[in-house]
PDB file of N, CA and C in Angstrom:
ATOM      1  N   UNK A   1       0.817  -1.188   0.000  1.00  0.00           N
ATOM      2  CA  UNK A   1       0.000   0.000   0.000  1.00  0.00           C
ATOM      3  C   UNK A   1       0.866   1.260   0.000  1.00  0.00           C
ATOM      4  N   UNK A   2       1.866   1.264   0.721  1.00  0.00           N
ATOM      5  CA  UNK A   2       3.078   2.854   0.688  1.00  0.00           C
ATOM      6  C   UNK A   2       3.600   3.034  -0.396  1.00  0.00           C
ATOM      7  N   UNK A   3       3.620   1.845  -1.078  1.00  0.00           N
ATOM      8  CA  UNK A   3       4.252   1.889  -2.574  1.00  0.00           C
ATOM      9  C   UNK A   3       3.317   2.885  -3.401  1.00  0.00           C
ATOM     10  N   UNK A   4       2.431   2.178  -3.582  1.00  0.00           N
ATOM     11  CA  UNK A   4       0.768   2.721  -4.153  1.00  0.00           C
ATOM     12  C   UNK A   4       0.611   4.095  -3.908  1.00  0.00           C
ATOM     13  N   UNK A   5       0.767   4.680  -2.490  1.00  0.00           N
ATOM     14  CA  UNK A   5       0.800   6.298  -1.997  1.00  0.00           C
ATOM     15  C   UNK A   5       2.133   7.079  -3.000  1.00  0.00           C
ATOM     16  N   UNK A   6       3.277   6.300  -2.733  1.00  0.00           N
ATOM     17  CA  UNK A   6       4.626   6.674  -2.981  1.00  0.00           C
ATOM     18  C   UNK A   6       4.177   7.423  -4.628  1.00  0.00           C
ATOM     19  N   UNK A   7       3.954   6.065  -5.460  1.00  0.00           N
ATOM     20  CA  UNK A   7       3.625   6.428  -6.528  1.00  0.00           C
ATOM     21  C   UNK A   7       2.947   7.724  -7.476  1.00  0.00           C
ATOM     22  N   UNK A   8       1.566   7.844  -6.381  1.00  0.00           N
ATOM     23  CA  UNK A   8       0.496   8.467  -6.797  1.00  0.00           C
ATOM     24  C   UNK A   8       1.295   9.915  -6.366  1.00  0.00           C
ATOM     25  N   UNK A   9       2.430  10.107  -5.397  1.00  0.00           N
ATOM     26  CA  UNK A   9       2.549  11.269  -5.202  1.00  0.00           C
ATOM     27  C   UNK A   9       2.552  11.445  -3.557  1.00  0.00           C
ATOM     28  N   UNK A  10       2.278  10.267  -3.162  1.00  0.00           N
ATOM     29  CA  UNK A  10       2.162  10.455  -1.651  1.00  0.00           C
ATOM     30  C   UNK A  10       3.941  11.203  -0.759  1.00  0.00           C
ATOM     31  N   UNK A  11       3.838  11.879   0.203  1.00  0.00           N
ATOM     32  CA  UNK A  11       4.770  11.782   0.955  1.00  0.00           C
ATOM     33  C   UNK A  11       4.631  11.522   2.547  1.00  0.00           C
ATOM     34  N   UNK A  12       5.794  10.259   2.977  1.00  0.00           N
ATOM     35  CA  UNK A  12       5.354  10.291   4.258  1.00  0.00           C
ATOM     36  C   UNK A  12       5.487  11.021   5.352  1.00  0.00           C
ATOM     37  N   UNK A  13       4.699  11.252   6.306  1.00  0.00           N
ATOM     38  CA  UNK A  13       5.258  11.810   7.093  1.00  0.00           C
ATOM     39  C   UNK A  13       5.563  10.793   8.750  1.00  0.00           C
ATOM     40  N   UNK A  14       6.818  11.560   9.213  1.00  0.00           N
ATOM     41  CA  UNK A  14       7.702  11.103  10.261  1.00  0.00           C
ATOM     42  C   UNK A  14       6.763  11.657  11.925  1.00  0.00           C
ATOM     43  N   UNK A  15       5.782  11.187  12.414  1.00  0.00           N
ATOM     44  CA  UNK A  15       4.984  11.355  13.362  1.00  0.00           C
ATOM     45  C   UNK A  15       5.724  11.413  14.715  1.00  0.00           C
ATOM     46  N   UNK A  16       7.232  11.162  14.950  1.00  0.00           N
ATOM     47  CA  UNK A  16       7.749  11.003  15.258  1.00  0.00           C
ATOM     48  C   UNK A  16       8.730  12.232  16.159  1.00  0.00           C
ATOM     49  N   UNK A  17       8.468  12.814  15.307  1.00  0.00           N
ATOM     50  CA  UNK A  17       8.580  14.441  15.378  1.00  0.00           C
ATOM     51  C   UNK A  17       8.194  15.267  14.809  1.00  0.00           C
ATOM     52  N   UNK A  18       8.473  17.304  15.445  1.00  0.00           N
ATOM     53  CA  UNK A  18       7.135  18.001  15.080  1.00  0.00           C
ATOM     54  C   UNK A  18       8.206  18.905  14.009  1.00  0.00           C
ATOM     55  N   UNK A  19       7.902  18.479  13.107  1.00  0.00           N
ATOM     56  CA  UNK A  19       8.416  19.774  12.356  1.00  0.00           C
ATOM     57  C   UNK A  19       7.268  20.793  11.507  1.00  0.00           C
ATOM     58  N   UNK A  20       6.151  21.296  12.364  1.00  0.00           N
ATOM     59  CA  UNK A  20       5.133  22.284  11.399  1.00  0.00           C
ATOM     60  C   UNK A  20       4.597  21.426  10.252  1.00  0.00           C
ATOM     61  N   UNK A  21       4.373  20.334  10.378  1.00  0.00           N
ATOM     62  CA  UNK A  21       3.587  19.879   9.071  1.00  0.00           C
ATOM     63  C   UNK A  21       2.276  20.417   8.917  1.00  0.00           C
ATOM     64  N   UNK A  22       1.765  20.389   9.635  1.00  0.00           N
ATOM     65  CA  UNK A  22       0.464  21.509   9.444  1.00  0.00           C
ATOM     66  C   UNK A  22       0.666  22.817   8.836  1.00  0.00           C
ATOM     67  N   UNK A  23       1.924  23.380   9.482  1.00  0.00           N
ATOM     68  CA  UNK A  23       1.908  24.357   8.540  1.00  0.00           C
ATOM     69  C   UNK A  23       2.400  24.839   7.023  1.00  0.00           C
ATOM     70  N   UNK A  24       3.420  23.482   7.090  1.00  0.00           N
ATOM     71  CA  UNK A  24       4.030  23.034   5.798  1.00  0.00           C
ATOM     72  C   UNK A  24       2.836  22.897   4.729  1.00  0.00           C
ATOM     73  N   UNK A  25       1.679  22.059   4.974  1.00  0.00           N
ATOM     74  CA  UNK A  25       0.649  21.598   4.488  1.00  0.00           C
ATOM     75  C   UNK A  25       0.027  22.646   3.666  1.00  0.00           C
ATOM     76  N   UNK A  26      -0.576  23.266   4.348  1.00  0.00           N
ATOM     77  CA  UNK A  26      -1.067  24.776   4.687  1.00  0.00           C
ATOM     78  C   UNK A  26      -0.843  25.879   3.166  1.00  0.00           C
ATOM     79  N   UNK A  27       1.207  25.858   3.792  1.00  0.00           N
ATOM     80  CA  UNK A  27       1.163  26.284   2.559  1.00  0.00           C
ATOM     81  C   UNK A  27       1.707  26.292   1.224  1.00  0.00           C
ATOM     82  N   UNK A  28       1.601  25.246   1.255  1.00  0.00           N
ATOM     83  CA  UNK A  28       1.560  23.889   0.198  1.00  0.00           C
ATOM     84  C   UNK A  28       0.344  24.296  -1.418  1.00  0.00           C
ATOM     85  N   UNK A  29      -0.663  24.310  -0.460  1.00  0.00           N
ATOM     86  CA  UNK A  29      -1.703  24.639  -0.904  1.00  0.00           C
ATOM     87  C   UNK A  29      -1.804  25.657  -1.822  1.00  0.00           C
ATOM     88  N   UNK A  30      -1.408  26.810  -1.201  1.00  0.00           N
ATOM     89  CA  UNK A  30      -1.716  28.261  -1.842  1.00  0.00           C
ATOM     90  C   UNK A  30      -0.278  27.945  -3.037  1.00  0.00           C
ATOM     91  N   UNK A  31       0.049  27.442  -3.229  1.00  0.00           N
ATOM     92  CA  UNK A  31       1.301  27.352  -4.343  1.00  0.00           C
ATOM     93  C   UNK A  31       0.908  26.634  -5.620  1.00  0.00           C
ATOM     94  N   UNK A  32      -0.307  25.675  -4.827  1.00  0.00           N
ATOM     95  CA  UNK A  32      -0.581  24.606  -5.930  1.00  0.00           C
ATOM     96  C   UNK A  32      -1.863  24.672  -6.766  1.00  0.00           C
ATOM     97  N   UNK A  33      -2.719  24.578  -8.259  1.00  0.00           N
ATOM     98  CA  UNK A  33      -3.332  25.001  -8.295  1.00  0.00           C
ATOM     99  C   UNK A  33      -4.512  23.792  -7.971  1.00  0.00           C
ATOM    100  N   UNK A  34      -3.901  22.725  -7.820  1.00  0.00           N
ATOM    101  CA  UNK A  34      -4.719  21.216  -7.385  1.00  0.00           C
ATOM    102  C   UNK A  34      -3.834  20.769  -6.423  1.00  0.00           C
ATOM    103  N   UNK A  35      -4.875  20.176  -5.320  1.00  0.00           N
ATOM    104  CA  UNK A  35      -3.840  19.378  -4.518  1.00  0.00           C
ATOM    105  C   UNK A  35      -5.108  18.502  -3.505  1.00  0.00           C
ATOM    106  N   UNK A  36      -4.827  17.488  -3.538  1.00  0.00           N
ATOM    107  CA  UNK A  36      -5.143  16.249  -3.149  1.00  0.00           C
ATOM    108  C   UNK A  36      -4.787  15.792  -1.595  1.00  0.00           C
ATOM    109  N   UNK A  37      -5.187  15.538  -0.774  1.00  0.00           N
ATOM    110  CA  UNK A  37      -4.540  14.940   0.062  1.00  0.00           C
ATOM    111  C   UNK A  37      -5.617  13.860   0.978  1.00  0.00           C
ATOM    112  N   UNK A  38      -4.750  12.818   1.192  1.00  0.00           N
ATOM    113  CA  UNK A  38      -5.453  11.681   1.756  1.00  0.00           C
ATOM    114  C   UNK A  38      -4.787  11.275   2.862  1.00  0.00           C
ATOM    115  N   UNK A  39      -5.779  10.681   4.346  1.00  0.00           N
ATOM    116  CA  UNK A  39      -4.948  10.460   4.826  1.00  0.00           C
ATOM    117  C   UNK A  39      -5.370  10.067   6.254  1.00  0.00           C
ATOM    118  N   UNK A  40      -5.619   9.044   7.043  1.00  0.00           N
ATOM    119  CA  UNK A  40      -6.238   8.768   7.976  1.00  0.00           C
ATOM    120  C   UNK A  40      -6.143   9.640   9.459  1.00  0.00           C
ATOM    121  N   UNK A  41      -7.481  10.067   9.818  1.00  0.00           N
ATOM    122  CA  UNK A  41      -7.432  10.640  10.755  1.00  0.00           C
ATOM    123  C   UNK A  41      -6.769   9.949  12.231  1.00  0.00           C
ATOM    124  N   UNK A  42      -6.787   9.181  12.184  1.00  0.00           N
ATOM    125  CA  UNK A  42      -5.823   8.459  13.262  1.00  0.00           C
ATOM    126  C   UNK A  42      -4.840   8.537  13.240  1.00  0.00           C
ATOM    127  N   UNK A  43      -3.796   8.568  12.298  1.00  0.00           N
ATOM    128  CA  UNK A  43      -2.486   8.757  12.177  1.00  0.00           C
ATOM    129  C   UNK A  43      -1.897   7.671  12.036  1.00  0.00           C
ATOM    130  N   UNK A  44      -2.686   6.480  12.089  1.00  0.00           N
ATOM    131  CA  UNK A  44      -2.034   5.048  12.170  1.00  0.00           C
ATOM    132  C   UNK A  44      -2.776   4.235  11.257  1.00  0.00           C
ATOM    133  N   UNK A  45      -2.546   2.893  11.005  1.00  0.00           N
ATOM    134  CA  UNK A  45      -2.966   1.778  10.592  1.00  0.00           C
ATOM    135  C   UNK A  45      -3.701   1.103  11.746  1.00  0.00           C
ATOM    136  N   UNK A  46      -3.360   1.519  12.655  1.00  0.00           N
ATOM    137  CA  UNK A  46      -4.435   0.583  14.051  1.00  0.00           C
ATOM    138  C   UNK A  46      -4.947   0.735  14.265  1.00  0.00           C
ATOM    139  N   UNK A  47      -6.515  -0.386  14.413  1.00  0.00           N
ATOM    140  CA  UNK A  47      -7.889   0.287  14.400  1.00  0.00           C
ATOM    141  C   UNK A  47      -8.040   0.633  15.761  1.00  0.00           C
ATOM    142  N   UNK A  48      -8.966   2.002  15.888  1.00  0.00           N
ATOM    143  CA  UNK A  48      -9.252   2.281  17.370  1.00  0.00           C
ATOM    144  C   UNK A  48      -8.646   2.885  18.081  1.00  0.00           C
ATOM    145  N   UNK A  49      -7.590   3.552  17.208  1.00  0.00           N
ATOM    146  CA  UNK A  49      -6.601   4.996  17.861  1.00  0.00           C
ATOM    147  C   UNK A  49      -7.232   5.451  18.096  1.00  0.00           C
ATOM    148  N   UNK A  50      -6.900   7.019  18.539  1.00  0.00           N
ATOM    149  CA  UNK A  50      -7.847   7.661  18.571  1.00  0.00           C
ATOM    150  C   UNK A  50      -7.676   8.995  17.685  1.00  0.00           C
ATOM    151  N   UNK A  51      -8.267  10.259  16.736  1.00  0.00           N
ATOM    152  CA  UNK A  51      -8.382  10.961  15.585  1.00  0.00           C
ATOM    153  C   UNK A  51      -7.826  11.631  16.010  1.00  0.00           C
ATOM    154  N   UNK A  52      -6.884  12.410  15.660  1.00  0.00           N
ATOM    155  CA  UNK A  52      -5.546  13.177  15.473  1.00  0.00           C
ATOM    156  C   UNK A  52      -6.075  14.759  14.567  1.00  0.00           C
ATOM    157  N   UNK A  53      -5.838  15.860  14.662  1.00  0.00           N
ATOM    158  CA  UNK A  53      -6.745  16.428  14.655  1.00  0.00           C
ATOM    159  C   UNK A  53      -6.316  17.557  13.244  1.00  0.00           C
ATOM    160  N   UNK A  54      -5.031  17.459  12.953  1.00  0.00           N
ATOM    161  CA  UNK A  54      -4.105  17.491  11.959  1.00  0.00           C
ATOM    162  C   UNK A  54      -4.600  17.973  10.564  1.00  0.00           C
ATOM    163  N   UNK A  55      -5.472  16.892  10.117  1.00  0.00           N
ATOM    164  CA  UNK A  55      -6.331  16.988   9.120  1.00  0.00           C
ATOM    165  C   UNK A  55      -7.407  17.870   8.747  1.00  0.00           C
ATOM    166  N   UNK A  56      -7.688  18.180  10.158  1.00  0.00           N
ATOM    167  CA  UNK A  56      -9.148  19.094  10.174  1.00  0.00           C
ATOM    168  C   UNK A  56      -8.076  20.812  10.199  1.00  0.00           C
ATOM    169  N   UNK A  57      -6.851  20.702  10.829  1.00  0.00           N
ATOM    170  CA  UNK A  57      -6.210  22.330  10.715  1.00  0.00           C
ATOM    171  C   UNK A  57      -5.827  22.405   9.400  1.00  0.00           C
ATOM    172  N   UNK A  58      -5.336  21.380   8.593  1.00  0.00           N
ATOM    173  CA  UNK A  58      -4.805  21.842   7.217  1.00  0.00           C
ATOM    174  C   UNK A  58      -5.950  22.274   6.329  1.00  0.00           C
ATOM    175  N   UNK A  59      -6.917  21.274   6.416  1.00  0.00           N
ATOM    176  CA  UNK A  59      -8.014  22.059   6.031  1.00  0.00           C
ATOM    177  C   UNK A  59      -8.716  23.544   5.889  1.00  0.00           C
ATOM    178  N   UNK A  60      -8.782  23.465   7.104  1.00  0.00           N
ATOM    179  CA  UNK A  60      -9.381  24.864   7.861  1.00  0.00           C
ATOM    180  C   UNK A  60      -8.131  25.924   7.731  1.00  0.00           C
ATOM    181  N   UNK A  61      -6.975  25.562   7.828  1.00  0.00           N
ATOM    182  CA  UNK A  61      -6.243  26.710   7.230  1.00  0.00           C
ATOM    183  C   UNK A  61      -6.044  26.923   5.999  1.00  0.00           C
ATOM    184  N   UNK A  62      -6.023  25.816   4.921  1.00  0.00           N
ATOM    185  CA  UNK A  62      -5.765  26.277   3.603  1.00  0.00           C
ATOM    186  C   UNK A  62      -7.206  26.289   2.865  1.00  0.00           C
ATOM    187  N   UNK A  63      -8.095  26.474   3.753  1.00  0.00           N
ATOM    188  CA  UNK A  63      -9.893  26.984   3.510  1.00  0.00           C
ATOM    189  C   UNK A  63     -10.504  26.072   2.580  1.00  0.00           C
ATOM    190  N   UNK A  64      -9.997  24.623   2.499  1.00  0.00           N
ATOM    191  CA  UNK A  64     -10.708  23.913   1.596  1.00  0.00           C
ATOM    192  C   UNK A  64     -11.734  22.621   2.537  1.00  0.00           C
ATOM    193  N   UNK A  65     -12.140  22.282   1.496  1.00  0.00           N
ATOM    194  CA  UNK A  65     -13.082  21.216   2.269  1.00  0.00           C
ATOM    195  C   UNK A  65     -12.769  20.041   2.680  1.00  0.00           C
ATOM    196  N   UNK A  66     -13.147  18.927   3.554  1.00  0.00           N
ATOM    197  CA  UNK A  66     -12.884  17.533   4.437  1.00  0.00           C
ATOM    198  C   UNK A  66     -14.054  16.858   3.153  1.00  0.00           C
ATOM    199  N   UNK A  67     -13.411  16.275   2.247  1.00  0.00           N
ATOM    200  CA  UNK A  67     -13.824  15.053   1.913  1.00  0.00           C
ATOM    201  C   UNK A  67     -13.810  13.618   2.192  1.00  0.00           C
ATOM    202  N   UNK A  68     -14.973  13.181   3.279  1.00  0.00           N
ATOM    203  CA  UNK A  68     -14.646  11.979   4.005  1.00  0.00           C
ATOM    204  C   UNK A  68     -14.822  10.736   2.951  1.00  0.00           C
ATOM    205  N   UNK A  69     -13.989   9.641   3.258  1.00  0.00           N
ATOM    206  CA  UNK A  69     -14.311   8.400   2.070  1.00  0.00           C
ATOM    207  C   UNK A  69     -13.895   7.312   3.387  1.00  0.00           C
ATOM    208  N   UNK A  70     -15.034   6.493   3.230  1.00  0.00           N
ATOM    209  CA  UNK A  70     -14.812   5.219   3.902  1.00  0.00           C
ATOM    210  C   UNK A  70     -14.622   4.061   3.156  1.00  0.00           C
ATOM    211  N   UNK A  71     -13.958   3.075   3.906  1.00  0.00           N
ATOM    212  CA  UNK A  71     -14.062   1.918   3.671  1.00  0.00           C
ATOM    213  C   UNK A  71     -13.972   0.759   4.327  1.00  0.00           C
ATOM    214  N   UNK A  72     -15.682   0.650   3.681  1.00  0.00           N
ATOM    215  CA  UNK A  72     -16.188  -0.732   4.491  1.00  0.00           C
ATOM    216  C   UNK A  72     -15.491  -1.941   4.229  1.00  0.00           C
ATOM    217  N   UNK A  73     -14.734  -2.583   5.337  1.00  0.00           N
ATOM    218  CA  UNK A  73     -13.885  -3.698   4.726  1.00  0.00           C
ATOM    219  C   UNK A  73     -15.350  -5.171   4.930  1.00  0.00           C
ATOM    220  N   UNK A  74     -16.428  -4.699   5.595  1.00  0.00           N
ATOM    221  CA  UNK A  74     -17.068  -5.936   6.189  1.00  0.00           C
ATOM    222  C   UNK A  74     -17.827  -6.076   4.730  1.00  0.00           C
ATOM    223  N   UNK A  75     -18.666  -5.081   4.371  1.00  0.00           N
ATOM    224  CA  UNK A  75     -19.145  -4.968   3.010  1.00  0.00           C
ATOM    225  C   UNK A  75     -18.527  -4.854   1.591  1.00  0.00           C
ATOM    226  N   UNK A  76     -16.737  -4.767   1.846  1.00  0.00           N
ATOM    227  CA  UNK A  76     -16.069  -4.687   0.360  1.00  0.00           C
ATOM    228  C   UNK A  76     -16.459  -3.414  -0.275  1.00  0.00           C
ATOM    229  N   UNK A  77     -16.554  -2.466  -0.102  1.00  0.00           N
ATOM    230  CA  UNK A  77     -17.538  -0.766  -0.402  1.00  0.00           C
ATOM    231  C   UNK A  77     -16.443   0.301  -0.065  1.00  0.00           C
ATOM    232  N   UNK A  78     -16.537   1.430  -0.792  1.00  0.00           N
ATOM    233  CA  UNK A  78     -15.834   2.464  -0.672  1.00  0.00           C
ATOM    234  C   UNK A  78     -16.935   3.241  -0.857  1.00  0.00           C
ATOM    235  N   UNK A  79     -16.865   4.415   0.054  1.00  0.00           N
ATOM    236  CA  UNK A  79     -18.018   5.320   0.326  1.00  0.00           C
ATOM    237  C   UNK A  79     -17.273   6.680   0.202  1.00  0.00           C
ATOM    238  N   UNK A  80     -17.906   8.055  -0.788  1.00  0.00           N
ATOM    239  CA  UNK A  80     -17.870   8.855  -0.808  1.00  0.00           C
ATOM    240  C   UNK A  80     -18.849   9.753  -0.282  1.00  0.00           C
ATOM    241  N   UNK A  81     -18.386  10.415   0.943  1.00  0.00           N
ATOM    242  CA  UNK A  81     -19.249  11.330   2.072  1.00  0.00           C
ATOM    243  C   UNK A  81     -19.756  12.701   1.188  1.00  0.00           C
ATOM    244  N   UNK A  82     -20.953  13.716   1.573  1.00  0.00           N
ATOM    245  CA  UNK A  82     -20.771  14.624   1.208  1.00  0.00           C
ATOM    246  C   UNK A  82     -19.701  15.247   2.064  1.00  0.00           C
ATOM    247  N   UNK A  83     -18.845  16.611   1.059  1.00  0.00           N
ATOM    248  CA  UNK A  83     -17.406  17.321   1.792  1.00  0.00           C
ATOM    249  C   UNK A  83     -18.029  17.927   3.076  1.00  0.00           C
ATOM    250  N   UNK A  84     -17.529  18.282   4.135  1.00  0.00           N
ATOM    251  CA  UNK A  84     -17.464  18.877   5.327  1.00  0.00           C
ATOM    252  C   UNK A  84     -16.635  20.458   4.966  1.00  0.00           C
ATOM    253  N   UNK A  85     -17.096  21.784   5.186  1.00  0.00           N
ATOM    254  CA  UNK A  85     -16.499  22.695   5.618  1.00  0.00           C
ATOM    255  C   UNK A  85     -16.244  23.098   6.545  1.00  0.00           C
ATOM    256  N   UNK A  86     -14.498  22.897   6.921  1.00  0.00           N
ATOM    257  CA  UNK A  86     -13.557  22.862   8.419  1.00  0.00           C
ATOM    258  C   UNK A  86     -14.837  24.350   8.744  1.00  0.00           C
ATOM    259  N   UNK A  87     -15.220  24.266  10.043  1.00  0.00           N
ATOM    260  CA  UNK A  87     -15.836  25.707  10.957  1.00  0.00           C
ATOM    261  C   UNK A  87     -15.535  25.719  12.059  1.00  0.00           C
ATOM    262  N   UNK A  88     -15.883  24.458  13.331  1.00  0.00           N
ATOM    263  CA  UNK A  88     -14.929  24.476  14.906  1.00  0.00           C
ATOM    264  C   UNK A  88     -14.918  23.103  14.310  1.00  0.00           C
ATOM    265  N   UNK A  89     -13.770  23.150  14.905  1.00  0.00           N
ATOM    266  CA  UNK A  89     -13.187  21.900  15.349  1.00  0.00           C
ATOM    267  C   UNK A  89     -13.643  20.901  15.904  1.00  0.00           C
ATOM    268  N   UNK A  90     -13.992  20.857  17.283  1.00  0.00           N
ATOM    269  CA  UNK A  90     -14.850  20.028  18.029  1.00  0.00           C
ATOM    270  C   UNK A  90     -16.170  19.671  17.519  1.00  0.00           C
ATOM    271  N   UNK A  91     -16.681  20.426  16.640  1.00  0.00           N
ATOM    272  CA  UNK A  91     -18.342  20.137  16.544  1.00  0.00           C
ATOM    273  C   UNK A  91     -17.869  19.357  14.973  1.00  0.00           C
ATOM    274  N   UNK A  92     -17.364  19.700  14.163  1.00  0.00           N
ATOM    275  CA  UNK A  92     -16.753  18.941  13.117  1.00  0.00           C
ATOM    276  C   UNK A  92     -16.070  17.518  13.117  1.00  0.00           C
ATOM    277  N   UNK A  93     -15.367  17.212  14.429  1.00  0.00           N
ATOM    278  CA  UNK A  93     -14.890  15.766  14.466  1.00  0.00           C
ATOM    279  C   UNK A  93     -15.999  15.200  15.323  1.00  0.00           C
ATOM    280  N   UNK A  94     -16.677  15.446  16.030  1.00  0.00           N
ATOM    281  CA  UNK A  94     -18.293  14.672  16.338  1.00  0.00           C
ATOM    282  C   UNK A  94     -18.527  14.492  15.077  1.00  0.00           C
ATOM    283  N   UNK A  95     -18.821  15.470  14.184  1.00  0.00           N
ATOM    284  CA  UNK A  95     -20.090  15.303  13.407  1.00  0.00           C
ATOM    285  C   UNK A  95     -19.295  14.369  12.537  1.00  0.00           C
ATOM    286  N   UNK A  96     -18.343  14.334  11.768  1.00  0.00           N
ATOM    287  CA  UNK A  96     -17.226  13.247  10.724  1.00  0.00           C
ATOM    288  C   UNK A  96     -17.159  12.103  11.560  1.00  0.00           C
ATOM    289  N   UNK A  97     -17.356  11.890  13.379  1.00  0.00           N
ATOM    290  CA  UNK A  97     -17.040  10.849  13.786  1.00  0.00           C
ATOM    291  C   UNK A  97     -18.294   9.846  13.340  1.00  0.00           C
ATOM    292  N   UNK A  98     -18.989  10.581  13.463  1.00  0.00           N
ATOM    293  CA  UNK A  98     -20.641  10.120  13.392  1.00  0.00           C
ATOM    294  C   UNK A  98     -21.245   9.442  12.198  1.00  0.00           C
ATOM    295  N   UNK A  99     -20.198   9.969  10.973  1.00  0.00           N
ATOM    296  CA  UNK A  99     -20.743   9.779   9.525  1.00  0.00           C
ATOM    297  C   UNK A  99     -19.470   8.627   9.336  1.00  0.00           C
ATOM    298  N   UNK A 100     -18.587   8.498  10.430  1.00  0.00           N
ATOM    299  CA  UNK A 100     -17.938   7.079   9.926  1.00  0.00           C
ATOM    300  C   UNK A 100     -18.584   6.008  10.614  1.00  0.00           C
ATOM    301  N   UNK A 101     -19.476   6.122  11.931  1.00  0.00           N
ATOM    302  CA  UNK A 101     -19.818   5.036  12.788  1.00  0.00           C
ATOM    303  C   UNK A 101     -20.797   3.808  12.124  1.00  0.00           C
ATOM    304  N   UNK A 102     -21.202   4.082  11.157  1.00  0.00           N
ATOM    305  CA  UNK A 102     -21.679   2.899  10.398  1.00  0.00           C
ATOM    306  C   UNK A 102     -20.583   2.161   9.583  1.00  0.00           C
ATOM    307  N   UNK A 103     -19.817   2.750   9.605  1.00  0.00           N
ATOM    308  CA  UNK A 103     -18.591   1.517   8.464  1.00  0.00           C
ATOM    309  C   UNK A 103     -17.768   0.565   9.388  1.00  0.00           C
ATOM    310  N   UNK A 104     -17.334  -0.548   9.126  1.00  0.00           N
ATOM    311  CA  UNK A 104     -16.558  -1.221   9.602  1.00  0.00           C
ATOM    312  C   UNK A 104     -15.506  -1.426   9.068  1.00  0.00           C
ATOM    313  N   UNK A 105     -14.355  -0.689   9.779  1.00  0.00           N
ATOM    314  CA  UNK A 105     -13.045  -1.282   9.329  1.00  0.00           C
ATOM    315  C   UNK A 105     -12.170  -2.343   9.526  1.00  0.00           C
ATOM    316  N   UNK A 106     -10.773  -2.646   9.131  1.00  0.00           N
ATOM    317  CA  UNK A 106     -10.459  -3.810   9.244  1.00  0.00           C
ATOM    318  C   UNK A 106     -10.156  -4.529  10.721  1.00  0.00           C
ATOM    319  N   UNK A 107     -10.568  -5.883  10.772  1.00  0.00           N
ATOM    320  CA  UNK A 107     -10.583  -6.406  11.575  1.00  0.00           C
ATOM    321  C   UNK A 107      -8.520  -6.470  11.860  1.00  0.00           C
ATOM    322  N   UNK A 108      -8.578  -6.101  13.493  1.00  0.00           N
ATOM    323  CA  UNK A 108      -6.970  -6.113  13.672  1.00  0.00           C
ATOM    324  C   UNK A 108      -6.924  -6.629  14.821  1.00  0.00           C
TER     325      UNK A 108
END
């Protein structure tokens, strides 16, 4: 699967330490006239972390929208959410938590 990211353009990032990726992200954006980014709100591959909040600032700072996509591993399904516009924080990861609680991910 990193291969697959690698390919498409992915870069990883080192969670490991803080070097401003949020803000790197950010402004990333305003340079580019498309830009894509994918990327689990957990920060991990392990189910049942807990959502990392990362995703929702790059957003909300480079003023574009949270396009949520699930995937149901129990049903074999990939689900495209309507987009979310970042507004608070807190009331935004309820409400995205809420629109993933019907999918089941992989069993770990």
């Amino acid at each position: 699967m990193a291969g697959c990211f690698r390919r498409l353009g992915g870069i990883p990032i080192d969670r490991g330490s803080s070097h401003r990726t949020v803000a790197s992200v950010v402004a990333e954006f305003a340079t580019q006239n498309e830009l894509v980014i994918a990327l689990a709100p957990e920060g991990t591959r392990r189910p049942g972390a807990e959502w990392k909040s990362g995703f929702w600032h790059i957003a909300h700072g480079a003023g574009v929208p949270i396009l949520p996509v699930a995937f149901d591993w129990a049903a074999h399904t990939v689900h495209l959410m309507p987009a979310l516009e970042p507004t608070d924080r807190d009331r935004d990861m309820i409400e995205l938590k809420q629109r993933f609680a019907v999918f089941h991910g992989p069993k770990g």
